[in-house]
C-alpha atoms as a PDB file:
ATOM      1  CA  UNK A   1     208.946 100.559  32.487  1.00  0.00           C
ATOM      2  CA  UNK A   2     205.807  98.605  33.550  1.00  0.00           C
ATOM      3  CA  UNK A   3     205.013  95.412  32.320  1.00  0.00           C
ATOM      4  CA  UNK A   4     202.338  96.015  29.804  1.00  0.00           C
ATOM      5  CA  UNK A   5     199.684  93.671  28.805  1.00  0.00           C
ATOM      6  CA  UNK A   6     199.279  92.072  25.506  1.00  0.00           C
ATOM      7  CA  UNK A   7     195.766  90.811  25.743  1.00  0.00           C
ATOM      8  CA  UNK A   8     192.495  92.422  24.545  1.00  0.00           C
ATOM      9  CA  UNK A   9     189.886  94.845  26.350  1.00  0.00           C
ATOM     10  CA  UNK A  10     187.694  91.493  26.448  1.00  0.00           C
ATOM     11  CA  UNK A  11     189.911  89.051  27.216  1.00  0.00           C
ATOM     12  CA  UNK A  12     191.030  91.553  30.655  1.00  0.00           C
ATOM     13  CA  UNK A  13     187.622  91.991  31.525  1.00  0.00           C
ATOM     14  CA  UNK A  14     186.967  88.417  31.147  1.00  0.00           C
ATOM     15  CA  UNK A  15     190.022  88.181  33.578  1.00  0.00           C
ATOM     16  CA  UNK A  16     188.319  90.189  35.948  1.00  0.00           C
ATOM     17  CA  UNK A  17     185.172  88.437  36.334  1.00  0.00           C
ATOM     18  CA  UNK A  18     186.590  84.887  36.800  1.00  0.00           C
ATOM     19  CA  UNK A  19     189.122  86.650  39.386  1.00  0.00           C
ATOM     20  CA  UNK A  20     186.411  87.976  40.929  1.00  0.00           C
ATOM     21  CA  UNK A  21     184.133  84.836  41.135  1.00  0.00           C
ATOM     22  CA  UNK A  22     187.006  83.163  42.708  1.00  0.00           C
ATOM     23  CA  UNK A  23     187.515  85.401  44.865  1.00  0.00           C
ATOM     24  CA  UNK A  24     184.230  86.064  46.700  1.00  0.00           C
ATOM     25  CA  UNK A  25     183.197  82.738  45.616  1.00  0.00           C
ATOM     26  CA  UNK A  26     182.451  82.012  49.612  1.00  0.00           C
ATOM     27  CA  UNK A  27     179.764  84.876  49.884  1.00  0.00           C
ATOM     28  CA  UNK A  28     181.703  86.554  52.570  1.00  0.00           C
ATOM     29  CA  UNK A  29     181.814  89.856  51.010  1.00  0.00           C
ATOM     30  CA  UNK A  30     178.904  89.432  48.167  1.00  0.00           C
ATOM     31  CA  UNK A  31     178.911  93.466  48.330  1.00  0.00           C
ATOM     32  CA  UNK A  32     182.342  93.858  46.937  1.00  0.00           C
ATOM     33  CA  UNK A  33     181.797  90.536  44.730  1.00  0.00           C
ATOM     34  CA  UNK A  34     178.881  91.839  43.123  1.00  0.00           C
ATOM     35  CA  UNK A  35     180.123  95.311  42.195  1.00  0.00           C
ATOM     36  CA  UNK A  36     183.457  93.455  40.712  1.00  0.00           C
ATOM     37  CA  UNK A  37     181.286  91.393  38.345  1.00  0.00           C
ATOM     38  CA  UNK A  38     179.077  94.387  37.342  1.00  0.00           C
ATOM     39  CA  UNK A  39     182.241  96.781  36.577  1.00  0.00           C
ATOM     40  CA  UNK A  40     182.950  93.486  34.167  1.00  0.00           C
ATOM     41  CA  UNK A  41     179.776  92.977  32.417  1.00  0.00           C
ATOM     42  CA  UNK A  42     179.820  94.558  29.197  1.00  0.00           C
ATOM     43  CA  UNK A  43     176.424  93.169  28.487  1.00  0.00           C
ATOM     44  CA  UNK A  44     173.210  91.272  29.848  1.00  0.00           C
ATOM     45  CA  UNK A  45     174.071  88.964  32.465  1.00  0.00           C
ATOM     46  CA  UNK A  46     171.749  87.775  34.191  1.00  0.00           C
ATOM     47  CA  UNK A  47     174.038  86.038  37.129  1.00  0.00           C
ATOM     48  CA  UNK A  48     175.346  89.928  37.541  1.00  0.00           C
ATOM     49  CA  UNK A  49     171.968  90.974  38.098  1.00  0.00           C
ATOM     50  CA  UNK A  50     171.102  88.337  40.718  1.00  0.00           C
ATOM     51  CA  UNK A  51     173.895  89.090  42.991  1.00  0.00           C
ATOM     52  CA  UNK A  52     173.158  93.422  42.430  1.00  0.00           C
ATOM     53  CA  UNK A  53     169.124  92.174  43.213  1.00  0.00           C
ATOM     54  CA  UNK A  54     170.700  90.577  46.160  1.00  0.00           C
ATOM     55  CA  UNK A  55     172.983  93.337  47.671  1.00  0.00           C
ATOM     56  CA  UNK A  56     169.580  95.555  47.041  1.00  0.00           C
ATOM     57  CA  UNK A  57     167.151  92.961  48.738  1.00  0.00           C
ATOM     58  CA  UNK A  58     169.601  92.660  51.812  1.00  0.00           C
ATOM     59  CA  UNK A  59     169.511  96.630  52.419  1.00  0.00           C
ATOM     60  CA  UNK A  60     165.967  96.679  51.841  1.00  0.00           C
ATOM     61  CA  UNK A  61     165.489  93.261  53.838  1.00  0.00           C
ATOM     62  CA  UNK A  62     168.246  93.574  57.106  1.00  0.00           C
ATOM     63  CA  UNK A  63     170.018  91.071  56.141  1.00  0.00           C
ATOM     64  CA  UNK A  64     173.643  92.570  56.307  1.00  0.00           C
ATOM     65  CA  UNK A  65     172.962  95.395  54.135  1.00  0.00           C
ATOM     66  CA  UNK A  66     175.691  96.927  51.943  1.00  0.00           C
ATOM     67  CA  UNK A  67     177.891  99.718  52.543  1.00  0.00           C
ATOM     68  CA  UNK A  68     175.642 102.926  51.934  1.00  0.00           C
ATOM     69  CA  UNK A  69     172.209 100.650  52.924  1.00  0.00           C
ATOM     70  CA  UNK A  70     169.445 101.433  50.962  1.00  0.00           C
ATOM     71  CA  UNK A  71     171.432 104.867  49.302  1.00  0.00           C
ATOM     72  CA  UNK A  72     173.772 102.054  47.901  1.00  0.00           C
ATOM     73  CA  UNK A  73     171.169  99.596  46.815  1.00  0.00           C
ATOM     74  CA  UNK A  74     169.420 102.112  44.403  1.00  0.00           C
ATOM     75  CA  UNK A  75     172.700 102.360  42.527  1.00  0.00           C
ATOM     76  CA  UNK A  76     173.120  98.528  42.630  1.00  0.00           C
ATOM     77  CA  UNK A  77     169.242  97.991  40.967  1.00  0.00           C
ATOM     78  CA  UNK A  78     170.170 100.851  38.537  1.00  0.00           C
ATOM     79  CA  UNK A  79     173.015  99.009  37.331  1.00  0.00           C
ATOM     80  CA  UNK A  80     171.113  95.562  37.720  1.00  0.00           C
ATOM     81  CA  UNK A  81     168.730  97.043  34.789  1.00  0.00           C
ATOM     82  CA  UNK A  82     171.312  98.221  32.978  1.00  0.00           C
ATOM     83  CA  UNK A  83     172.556  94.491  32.739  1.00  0.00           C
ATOM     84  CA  UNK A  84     168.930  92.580  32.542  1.00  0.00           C
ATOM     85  CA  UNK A  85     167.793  90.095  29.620  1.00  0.00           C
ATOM     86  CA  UNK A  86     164.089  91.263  29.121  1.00  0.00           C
ATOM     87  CA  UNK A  87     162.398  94.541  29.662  1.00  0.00           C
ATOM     88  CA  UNK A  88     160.143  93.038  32.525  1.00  0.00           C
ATOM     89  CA  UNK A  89     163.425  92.733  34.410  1.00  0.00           C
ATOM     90  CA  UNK A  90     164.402  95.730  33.677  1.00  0.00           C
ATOM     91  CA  UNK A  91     161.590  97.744  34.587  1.00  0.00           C
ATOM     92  CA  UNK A  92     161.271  95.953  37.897  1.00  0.00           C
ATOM     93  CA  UNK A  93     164.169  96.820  39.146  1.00  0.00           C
ATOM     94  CA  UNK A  94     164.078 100.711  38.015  1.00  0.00           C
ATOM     95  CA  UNK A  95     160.745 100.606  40.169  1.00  0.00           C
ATOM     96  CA  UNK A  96     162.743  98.761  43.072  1.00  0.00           C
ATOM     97  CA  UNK A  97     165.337 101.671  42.648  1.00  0.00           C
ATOM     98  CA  UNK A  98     162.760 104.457  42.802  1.00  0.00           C
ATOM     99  CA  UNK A  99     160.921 103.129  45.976  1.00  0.00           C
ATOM    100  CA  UNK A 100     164.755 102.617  47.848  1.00  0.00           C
ATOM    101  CA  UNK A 101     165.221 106.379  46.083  1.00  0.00           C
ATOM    102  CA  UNK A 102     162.202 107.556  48.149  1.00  0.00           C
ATOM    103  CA  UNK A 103     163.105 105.979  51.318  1.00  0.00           C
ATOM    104  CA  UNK A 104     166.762 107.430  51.491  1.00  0.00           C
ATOM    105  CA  UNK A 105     165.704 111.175  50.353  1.00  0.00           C
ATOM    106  CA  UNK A 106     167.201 111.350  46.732  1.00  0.00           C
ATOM    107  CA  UNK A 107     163.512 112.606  45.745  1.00  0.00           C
ATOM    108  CA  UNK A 108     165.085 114.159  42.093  1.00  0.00           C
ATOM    109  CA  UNK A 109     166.018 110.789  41.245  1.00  0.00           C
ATOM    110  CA  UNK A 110     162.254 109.060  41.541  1.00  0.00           C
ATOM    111  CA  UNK A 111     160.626 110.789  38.821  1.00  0.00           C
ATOM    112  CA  UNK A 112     163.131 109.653  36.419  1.00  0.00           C
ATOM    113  CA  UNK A 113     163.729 106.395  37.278  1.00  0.00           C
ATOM    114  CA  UNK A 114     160.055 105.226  36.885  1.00  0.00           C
ATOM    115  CA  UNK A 115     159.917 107.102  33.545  1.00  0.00           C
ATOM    116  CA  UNK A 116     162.360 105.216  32.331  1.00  0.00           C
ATOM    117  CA  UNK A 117     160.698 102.042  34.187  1.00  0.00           C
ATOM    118  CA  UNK A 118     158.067 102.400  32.352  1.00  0.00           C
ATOM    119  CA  UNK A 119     154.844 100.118  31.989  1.00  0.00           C
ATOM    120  CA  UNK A 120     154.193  96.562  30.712  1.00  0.00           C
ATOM    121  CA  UNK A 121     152.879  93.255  31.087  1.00  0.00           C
ATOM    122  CA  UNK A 122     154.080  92.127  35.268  1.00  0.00           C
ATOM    123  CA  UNK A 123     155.052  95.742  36.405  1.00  0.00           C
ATOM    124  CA  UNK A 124     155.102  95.987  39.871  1.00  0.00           C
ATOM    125  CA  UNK A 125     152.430  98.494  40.255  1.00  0.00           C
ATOM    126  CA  UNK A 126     152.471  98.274  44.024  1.00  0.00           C
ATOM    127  CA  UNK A 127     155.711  99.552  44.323  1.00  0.00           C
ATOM    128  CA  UNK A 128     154.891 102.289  41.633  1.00  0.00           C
ATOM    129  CA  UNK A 129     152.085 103.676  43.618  1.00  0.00           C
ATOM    130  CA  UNK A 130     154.296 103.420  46.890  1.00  0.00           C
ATOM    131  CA  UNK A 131     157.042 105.392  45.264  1.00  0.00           C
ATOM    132  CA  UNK A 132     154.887 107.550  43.670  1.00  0.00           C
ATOM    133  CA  UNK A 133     152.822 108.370  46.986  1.00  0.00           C
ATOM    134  CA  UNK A 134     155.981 109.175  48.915  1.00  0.00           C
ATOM    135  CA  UNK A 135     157.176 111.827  45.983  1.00  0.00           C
ATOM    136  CA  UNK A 136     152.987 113.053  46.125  1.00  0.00           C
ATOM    137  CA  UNK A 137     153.373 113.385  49.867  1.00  0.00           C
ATOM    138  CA  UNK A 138     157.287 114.297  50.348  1.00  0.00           C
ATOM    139  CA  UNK A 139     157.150 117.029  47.050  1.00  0.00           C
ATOM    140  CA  UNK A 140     153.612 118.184  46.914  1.00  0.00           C
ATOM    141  CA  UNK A 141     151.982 117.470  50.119  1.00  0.00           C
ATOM    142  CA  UNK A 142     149.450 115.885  48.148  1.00  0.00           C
ATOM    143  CA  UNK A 143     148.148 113.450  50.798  1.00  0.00           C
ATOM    144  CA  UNK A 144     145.010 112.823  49.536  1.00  0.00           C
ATOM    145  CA  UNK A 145     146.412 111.702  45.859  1.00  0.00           C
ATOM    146  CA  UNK A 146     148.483 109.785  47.785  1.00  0.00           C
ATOM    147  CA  UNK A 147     146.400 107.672  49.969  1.00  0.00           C
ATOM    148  CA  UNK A 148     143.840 107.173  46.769  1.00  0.00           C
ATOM    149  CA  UNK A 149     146.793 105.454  45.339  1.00  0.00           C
ATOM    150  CA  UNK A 150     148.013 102.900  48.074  1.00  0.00           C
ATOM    151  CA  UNK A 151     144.227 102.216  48.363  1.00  0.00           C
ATOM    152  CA  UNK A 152     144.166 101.008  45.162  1.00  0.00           C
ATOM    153  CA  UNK A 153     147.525  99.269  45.768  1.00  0.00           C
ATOM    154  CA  UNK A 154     146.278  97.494  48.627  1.00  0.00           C
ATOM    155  CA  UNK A 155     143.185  96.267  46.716  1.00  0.00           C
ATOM    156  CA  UNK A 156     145.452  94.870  43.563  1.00  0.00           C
ATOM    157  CA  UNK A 157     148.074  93.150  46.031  1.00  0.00           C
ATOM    158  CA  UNK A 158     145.724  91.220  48.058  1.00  0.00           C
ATOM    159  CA  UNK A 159     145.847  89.473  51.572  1.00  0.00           C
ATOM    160  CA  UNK A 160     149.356  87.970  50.560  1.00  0.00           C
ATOM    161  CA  UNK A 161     152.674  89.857  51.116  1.00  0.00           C
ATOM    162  CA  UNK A 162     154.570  87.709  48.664  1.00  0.00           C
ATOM    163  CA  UNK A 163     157.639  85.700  49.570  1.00  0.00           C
ATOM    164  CA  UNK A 164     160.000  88.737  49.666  1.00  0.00           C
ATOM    165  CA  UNK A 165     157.023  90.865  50.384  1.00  0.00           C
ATOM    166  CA  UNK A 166     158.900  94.310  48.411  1.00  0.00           C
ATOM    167  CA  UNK A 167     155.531  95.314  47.433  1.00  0.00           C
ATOM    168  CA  UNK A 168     153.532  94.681  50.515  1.00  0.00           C
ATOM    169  CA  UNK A 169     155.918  95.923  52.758  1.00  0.00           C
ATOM    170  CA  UNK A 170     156.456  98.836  49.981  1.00  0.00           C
ATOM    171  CA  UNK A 171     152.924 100.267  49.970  1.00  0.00           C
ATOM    172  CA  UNK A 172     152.522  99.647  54.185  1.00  0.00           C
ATOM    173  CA  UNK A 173     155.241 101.549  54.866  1.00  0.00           C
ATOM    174  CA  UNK A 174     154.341 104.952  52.778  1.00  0.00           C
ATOM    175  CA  UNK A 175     150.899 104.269  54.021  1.00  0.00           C
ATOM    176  CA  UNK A 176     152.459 104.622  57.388  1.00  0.00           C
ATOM    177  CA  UNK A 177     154.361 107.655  56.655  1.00  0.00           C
ATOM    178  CA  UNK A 178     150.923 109.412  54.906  1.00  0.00           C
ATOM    179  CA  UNK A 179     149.327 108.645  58.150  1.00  0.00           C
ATOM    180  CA  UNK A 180     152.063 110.229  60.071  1.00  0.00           C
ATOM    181  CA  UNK A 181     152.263 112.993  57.862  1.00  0.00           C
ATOM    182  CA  UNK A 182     149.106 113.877  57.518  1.00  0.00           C
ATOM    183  CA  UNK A 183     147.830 113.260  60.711  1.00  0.00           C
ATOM    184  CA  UNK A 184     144.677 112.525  59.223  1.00  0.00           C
ATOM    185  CA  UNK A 185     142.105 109.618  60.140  1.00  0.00           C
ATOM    186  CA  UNK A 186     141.454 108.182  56.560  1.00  0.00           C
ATOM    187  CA  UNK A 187     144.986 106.884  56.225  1.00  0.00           C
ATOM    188  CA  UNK A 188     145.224 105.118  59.644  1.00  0.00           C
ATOM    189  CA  UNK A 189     141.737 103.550  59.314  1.00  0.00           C
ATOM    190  CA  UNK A 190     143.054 102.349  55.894  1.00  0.00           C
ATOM    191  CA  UNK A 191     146.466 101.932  57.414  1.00  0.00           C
ATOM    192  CA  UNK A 192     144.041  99.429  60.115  1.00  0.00           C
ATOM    193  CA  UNK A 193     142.683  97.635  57.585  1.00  0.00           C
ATOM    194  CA  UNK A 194     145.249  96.771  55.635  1.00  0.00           C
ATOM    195  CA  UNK A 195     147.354  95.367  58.788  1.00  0.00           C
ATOM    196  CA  UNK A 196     144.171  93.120  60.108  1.00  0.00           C
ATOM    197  CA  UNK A 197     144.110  91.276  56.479  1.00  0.00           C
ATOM    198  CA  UNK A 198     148.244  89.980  57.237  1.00  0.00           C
ATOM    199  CA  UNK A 199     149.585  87.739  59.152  1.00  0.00           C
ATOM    200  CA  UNK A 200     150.567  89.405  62.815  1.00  0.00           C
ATOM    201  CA  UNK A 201     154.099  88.091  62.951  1.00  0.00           C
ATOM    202  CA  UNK A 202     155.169  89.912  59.492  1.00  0.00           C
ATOM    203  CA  UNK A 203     153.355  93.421  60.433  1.00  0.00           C
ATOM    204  CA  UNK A 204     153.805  93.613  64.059  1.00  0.00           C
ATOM    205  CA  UNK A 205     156.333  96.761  64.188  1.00  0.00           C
ATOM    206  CA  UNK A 206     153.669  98.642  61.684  1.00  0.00           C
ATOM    207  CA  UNK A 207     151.057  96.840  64.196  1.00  0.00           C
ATOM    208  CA  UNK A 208     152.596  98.443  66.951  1.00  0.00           C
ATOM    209  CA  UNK A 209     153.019 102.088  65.572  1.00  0.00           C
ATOM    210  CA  UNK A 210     149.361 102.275  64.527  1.00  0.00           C
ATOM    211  CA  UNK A 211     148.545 101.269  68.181  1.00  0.00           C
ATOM    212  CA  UNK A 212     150.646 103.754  69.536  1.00  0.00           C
ATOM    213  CA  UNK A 213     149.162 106.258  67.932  1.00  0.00           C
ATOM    214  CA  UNK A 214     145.495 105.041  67.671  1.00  0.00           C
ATOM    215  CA  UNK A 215     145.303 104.163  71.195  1.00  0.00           C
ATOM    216  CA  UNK A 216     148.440 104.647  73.577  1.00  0.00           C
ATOM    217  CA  UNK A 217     146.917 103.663  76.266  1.00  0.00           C
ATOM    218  CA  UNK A 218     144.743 100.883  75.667  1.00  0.00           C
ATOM    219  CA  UNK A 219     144.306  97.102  76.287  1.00  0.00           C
ATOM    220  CA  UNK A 220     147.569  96.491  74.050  1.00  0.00           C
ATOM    221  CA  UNK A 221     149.867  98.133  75.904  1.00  0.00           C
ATOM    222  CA  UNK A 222     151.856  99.565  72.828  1.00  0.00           C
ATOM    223  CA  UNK A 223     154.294 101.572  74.732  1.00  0.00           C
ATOM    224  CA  UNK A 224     154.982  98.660  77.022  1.00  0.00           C
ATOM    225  CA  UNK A 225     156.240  96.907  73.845  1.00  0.00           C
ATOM    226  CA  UNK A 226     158.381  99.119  72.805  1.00  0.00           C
ATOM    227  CA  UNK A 227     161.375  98.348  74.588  1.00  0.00           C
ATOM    228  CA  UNK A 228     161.059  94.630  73.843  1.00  0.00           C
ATOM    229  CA  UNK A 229     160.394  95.492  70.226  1.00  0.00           C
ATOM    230  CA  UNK A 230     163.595  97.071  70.453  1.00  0.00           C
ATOM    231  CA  UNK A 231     165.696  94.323  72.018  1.00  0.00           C
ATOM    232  CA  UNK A 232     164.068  91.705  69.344  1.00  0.00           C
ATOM    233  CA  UNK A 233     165.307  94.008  66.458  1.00  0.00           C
ATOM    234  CA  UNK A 234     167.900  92.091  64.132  1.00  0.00           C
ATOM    235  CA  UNK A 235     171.446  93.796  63.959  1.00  0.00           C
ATOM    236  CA  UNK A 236     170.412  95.494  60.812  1.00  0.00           C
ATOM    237  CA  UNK A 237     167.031  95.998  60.721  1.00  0.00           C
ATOM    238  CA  UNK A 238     165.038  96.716  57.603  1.00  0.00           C
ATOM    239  CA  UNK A 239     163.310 100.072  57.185  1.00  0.00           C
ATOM    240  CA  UNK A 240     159.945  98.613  57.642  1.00  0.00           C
ATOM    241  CA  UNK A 241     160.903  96.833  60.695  1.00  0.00           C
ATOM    242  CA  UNK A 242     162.886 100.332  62.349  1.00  0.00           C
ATOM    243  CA  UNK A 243     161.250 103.286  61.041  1.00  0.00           C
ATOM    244  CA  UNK A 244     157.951 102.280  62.529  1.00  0.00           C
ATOM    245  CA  UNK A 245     159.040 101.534  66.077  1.00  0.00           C
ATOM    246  CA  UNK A 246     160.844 105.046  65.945  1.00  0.00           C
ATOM    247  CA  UNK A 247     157.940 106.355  64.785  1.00  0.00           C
ATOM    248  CA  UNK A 248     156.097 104.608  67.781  1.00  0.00           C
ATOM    249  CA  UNK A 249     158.982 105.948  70.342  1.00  0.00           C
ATOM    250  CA  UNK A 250     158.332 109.644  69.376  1.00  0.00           C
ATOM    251  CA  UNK A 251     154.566 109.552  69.508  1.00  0.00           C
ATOM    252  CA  UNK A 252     154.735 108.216  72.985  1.00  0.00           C
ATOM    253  CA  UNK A 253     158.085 110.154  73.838  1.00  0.00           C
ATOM    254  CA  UNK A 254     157.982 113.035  72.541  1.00  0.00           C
ATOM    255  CA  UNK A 255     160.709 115.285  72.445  1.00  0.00           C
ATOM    256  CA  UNK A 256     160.818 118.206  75.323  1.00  0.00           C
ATOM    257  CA  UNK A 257     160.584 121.333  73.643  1.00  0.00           C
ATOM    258  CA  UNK A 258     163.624 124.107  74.216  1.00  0.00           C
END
């Protein structure tokens, strides 16, 4: 018969977590080290919810994404809340969640994960309104709604993208997919304005796709910088550094139809 052990629920999950710190203490695989110490936790712990914000961050960010990108990051952030201190934490990260929910297509899940986000004192309303302008324009076709919102979002955020730049980069890039969308002026000219307030060097892909389609074939040459847009792309891009270049690669090659 198996060995069995004589030790406590606690003291085995307890096991587990040093085990697994030991294991991936190097950071080669902080993925699989992160989801070890999670299955652990039993409670807040806040050094759990660093390393889930990090496997989240580096889907959102390109920087070696987990398994599943962004579809696996909005289970990591859900479980990251699960585990937080404070309700500020919390709610953050079920906001993070619901923008990453928005970007990967599991629209049913958005709706409930900011009502349980709720509101409070240093809610990230930026990414609220993003997330909440991508269900508006995704569910309803409510563009208008939509682009009222990330107006409003671009006014409360200011000319600063932050230092991980999750809201910024949040409410530009479902400003650039209303614009596309819709097809309408008003969200490119806001779109525009929005990008001329940044620095250059952190918007130039969404720089780029409003040229292409604003003005393919003026002084900036967008769809000569395509390819080399391209070739400077990390190995894993983020969303907001892809999506807009393919964006910018179907407006000025479109599809043949047939």
């Amino acid at each position: 018969m198996p060995r069995q052990s004589g030790g406590t629920p606690a003291r085995f999950l307890a096991a587990v977590r040093t085990g697994a710190a030991c294991l991936f203490d190097d950071m080669r695989l902080p993925e699989r080290r992160a989801r070890h110490l999670a299955d652990a936790a039993t409670g807040p712990d806040e050094t759990v919810t660093r390393a889930l914000d990090e496997v989240a961050r580096s889907a959102w960010g390109g920087r070696g994404g987990p398994r599943g990108g962004a579809a696996g990051a909005v289970g990591a952030l859900v479980r990251a809340s699960e585990l937080s201190e404070r309700p500020h934490q919390r709610s953050r990260r079920l906001i993070e969640a619901a923008f990453l929910a928005n970007v990967t297509g599991q629209l049913d899940r958005v709706p409930h994960l900011l009502n349980d986000a709720g509101q409070g004192t240093g809610t990230a309303t930026g990414l609220v309104f993003a997330a909440t302008a991508h269900l508006l324009t995704n569910g309803e076709c409510d563009v208008d709604t939509a682009r009222s919102l990330l107006a409003k979002a671009l006014d409360d955020l200011g000319d600063d993208p932050g230092g991980e730049g999750w809201d910024a980069y949040g409410v530009l890039y479902a400003l650039l997919f209303v614009s596309v969308y819709s097809g309408r002026p008003e969200p490119w000219h806001l779109l525009r304005a929005a990008l001329e307030r940044l620095d250059p060097r952190a918007v130039s892909a969404l720089r780029l796709c409003y040229d292409a389609f604003a003005d393919p074939a003026g002084a900036t040459h967008p769809v000569r910088r395509l390819t080399t847009a391209f070739e400077d792309l990390a190995t894993d891009p983020a969303p907001w550094q892809f999506v807009p270049l393919a964006y910018a690669a179907l407006e000025a090659y479109p599809p043949e139809d047939g």
